[in-house]
Protein backbone atom coordinates (compact mmCIF):
# COMPACT_ATOMS: atom_id res chain seq x y z
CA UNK A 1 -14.62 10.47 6.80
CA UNK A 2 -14.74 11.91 3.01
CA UNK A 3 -17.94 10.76 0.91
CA UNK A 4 -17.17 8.46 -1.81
CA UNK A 5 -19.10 10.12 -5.17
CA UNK A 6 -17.30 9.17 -8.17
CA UNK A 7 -18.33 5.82 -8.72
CA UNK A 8 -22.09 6.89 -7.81
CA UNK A 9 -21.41 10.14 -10.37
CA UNK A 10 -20.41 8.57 -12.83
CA UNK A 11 -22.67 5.89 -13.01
CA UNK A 12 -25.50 8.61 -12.90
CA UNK A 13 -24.27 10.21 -15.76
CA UNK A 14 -24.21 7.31 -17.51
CA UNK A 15 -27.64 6.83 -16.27
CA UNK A 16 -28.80 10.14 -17.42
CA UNK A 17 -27.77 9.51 -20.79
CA UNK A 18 -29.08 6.36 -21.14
CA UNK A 19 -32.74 7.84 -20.76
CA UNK A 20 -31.96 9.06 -24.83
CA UNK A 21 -33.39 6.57 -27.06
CA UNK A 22 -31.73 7.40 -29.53
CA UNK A 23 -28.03 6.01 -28.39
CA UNK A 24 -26.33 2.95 -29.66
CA UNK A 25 -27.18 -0.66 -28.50
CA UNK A 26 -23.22 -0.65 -27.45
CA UNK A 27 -23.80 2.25 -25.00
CA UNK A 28 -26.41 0.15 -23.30
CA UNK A 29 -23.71 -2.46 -22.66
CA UNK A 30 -21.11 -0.19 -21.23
CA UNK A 31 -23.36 1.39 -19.17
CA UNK A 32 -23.98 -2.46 -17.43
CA UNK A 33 -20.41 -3.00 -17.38
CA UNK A 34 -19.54 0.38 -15.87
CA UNK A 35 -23.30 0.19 -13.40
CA UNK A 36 -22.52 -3.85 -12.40
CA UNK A 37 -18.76 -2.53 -11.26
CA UNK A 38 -20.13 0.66 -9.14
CA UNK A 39 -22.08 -1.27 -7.30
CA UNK A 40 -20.98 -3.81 -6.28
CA UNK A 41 -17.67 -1.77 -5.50
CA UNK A 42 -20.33 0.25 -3.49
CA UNK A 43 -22.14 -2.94 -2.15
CA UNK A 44 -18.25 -3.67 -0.34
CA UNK A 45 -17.85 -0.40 1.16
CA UNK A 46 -20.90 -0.88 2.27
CA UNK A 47 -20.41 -4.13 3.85
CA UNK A 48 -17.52 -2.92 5.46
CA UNK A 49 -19.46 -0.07 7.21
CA UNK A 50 -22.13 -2.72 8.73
CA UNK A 51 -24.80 -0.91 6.64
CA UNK A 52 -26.47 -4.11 5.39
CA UNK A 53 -29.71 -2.70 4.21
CA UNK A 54 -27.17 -0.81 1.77
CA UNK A 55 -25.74 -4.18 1.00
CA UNK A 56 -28.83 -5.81 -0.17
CA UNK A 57 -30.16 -2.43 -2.41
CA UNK A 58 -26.61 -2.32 -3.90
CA UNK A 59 -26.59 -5.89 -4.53
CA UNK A 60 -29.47 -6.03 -6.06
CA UNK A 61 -28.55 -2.87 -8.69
CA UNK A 62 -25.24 -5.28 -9.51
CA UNK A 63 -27.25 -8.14 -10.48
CA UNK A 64 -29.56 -6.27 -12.25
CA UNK A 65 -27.21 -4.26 -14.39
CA UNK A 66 -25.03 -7.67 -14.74
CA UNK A 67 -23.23 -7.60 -18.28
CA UNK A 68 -22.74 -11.61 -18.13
CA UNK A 69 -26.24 -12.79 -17.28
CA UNK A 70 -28.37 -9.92 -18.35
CA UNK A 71 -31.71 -9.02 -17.62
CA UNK A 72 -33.88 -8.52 -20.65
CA UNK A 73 -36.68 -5.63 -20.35
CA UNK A 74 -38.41 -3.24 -22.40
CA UNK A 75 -36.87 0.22 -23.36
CA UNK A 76 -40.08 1.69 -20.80
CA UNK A 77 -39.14 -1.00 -18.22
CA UNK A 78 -35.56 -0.09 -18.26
CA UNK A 79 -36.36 3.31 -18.19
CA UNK A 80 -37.71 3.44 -15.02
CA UNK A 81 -35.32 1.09 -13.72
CA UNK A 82 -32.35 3.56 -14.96
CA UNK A 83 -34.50 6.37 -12.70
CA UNK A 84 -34.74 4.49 -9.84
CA UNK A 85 -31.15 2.93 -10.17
CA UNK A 86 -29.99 6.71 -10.48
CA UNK A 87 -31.72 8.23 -7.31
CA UNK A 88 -30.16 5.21 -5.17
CA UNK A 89 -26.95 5.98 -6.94
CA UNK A 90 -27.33 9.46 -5.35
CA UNK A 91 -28.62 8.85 -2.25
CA UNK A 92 -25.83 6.58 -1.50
CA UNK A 93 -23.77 9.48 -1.80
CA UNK A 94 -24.49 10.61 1.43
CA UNK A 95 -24.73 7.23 3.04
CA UNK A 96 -21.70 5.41 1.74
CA UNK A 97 -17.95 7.12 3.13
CA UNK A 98 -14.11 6.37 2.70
CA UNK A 99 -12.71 5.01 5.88
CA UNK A 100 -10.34 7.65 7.06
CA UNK A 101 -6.57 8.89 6.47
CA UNK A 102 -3.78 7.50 8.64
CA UNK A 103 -3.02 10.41 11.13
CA UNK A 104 0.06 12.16 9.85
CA UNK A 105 2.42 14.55 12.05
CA UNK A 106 3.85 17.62 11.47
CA UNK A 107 6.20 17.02 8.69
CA UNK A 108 3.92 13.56 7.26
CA UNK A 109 5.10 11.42 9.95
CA UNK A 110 3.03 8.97 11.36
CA UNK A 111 4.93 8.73 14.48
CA UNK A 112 6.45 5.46 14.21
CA UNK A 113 9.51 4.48 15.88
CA UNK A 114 13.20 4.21 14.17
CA UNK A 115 14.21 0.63 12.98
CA UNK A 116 16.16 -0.65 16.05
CA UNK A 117 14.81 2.37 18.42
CA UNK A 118 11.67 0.82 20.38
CA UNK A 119 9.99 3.15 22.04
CA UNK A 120 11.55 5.87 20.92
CA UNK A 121 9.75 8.60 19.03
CA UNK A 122 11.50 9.90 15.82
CA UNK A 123 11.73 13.49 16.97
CA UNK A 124 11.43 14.72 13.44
């Protein structure tokens, strides 16, 4: 199965960034939109894999970087919180993967059978 990293990359950028304190207060809210969607994207997948531990720490990033009901801290606070948030983001890099491809055939069949064939193997 292929890793899934753009979500967790791009989120870390973001994340990166966010540790100038000089941006804009709108950056800050992007950065919750585009954090609370990651993860809980990444909470799913996830889910889906049975990795529950992954569930909960991903979960718990959504909430936190929730744009609707936000989470008011100190620019120190959130600092820290952005570092942590960012080596989970990471880390899940290597935990989290894309369920695999359909098997294709030779020519990008999947080996199906014709419409009013059954059984029969499209030889092509």
């Amino acid at each position: 199965m292929k890793r899934i990293w753009i979500p967790q990359a791009t989120a870390g950028v973001m994340l990166l960034w966010a540790l100038n304190p000089e941006n804009p207060y709108g950056y800050y809210i992007v950065l919750r939109w585009v954090c609370c969607a990651a993860f809980t994207y990444l909470a799913l997948k996830a889910h889906a894999q049975g990795k529950e531990g992954w569930v909960w720490g991903l979960g718990v990033m959504a909430v936190i970087y929730n744009p609707i009901i936000r989470i008011h801290l100190t620019r120190d606070i959130w600092s820290a919180v952005n570092i942590a948030t960012l080596i989970i983001a990471v880390s899940s890099i290597f935990v989290i993967r894309s369920p695999p491809a359909p098997a294709q055939g030779l020519l990008g069949h999947s080996g199906s059978t014709r419409s009013g064939e059954a059984g029969t193997r499209n030889p092509l």
